[in-house]
Protein backbone atom coordinates (compact mmCIF):
# COMPACT_ATOMS: atom_id res chain seq x y z
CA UNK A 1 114.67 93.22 69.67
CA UNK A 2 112.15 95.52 71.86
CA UNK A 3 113.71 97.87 74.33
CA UNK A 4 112.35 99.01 77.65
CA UNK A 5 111.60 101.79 76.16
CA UNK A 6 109.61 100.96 73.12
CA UNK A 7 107.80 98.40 75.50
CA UNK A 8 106.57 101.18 77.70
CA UNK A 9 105.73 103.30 74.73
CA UNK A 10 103.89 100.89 73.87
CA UNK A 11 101.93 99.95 77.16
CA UNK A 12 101.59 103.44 78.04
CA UNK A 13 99.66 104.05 74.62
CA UNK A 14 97.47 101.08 75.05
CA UNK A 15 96.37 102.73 78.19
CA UNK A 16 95.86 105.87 76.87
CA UNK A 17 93.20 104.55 74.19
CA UNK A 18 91.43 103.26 76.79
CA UNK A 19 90.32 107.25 77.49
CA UNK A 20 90.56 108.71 74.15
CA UNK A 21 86.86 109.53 74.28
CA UNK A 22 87.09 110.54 77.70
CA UNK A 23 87.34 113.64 79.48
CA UNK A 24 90.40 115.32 81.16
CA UNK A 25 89.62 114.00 84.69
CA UNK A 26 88.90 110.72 84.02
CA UNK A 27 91.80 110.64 82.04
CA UNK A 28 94.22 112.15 84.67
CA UNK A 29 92.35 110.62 87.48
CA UNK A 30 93.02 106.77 85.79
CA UNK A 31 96.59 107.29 84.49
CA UNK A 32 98.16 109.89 86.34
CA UNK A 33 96.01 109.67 89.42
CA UNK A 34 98.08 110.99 92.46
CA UNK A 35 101.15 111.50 91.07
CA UNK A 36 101.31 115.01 91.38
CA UNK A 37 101.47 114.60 95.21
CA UNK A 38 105.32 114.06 94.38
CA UNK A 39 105.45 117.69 93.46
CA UNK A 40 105.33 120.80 95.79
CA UNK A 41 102.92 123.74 94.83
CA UNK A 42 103.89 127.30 95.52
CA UNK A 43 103.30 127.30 99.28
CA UNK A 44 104.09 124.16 100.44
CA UNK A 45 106.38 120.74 99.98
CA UNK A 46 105.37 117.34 97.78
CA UNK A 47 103.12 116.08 100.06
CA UNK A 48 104.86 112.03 99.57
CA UNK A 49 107.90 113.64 100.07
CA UNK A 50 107.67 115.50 103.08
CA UNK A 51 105.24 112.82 104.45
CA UNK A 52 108.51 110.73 103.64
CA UNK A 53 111.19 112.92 105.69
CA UNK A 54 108.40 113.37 108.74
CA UNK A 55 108.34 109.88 109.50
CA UNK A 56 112.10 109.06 109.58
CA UNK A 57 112.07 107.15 105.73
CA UNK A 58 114.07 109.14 103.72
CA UNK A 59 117.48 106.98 103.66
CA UNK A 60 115.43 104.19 104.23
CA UNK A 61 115.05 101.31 100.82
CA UNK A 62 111.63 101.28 100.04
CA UNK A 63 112.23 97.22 100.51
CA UNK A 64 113.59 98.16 103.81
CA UNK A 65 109.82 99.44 105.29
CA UNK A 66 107.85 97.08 103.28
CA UNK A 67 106.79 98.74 100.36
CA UNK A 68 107.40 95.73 97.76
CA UNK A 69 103.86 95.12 96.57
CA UNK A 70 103.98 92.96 93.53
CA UNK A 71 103.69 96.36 91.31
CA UNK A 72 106.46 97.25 92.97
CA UNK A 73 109.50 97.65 90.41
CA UNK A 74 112.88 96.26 91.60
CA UNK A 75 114.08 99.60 90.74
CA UNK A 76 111.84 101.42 93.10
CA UNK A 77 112.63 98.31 95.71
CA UNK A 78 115.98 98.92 96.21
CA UNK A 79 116.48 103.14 96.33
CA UNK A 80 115.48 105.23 98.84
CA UNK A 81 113.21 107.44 99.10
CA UNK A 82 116.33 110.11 98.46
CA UNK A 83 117.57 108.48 95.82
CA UNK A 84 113.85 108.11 93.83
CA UNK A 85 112.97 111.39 94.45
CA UNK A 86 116.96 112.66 93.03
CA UNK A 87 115.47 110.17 89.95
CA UNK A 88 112.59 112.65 89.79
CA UNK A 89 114.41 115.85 89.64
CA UNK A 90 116.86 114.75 87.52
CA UNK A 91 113.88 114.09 85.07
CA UNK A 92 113.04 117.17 85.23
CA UNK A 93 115.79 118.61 84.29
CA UNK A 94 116.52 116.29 81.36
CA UNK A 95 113.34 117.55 79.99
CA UNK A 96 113.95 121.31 80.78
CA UNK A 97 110.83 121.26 82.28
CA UNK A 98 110.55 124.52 85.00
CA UNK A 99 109.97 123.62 88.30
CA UNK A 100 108.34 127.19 88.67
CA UNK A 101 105.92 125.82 85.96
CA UNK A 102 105.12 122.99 87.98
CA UNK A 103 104.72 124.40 90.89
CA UNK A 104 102.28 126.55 89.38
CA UNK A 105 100.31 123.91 88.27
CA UNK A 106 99.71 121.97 91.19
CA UNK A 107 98.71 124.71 92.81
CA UNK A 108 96.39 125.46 90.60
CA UNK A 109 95.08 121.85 90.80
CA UNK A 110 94.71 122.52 94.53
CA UNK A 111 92.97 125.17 94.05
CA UNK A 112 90.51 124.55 91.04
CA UNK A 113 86.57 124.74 91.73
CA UNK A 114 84.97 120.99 91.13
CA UNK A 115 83.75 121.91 87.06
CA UNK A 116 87.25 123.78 86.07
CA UNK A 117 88.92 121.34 83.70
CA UNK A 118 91.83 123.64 82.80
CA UNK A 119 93.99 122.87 85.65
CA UNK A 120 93.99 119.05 84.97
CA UNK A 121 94.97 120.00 81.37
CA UNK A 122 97.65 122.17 82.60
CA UNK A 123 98.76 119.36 85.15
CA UNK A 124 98.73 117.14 82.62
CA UNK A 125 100.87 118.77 80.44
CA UNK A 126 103.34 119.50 82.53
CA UNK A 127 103.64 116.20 84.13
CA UNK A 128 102.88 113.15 81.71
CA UNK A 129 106.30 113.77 80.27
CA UNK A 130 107.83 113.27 83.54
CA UNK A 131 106.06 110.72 84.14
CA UNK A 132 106.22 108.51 80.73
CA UNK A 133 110.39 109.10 81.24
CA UNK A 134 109.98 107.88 84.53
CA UNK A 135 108.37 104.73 82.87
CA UNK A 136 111.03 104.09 80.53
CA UNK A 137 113.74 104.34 82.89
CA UNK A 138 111.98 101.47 84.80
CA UNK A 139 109.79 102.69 86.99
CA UNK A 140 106.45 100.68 87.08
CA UNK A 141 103.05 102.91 86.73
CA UNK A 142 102.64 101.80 90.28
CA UNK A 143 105.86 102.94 91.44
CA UNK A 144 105.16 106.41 90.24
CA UNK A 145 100.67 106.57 90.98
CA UNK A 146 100.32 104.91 94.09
């Protein structure tokens, strides 16, 4: 019998051939896309999150303001936006990843010139494991990219 997780394994791996011949960008920008904008950088906030708190949403079900596209997970549905982003940093910390590291990344990201491929390498380091635990604990790649 196939588990959640091997499933995801396995879609996530799929996806990934897709780009094997591809470059850094392209491969961030098509499966990691914005996810990084759930992470702050040295100066400032996660810009979803803070966008998030600004607007009054943060105890709020993402079901609750209309957010249930059909890539929506029925995980992601029924938290809020508290309780996905405790999902997040608990993630983190399962995978003893440093949130100083991160932070350092997406900063760098931010502040990369157009033709410096290094910082989506870093980012991409530092995040896909995040976000391929994310995966297998349920979250769709929507959930987590969009």
């Amino acid at each position: 019998m196939q588990t959640l997780e091997t499933t995801i394994n396995e879609e996530i791996a799929e996806e990934l051939r897709k780009y094997t011949d591809s470059s850094i960008t392209v491969k961030y920008n098509h499966v990691l896309n914005n996810f990084h904008m759930h992470f702050p950088s040295d100066e400032e906030e996660a810009f979803y999150r803070a966008t998030q708190r600004k607007i009054g949403w943060w105890n709020k079900t993402f079901e609750e303001i209309g957010a249930n596209r059909d890539e929506t997970s029925d995980l992601k549905k029924n938290q809020t936006r508290e309780q996905f982003y405790q999902t997040i940093d608990n993630t983190i910390a399962e995978l003893g990843i440093s949130m100083n590291k991160i932070k350092s990344d997406v900063s760098q990201f931010y502040e990369r010139k157009e033709e410096e491929l290094q910082p989506y390498q870093n980012l991409w380091n530092a995040l896909f494991p995040i976000y391929t635990r994310l995966r297998e604990k349920g979250y769709s790649k929507w959930d987590l990219i969009g």
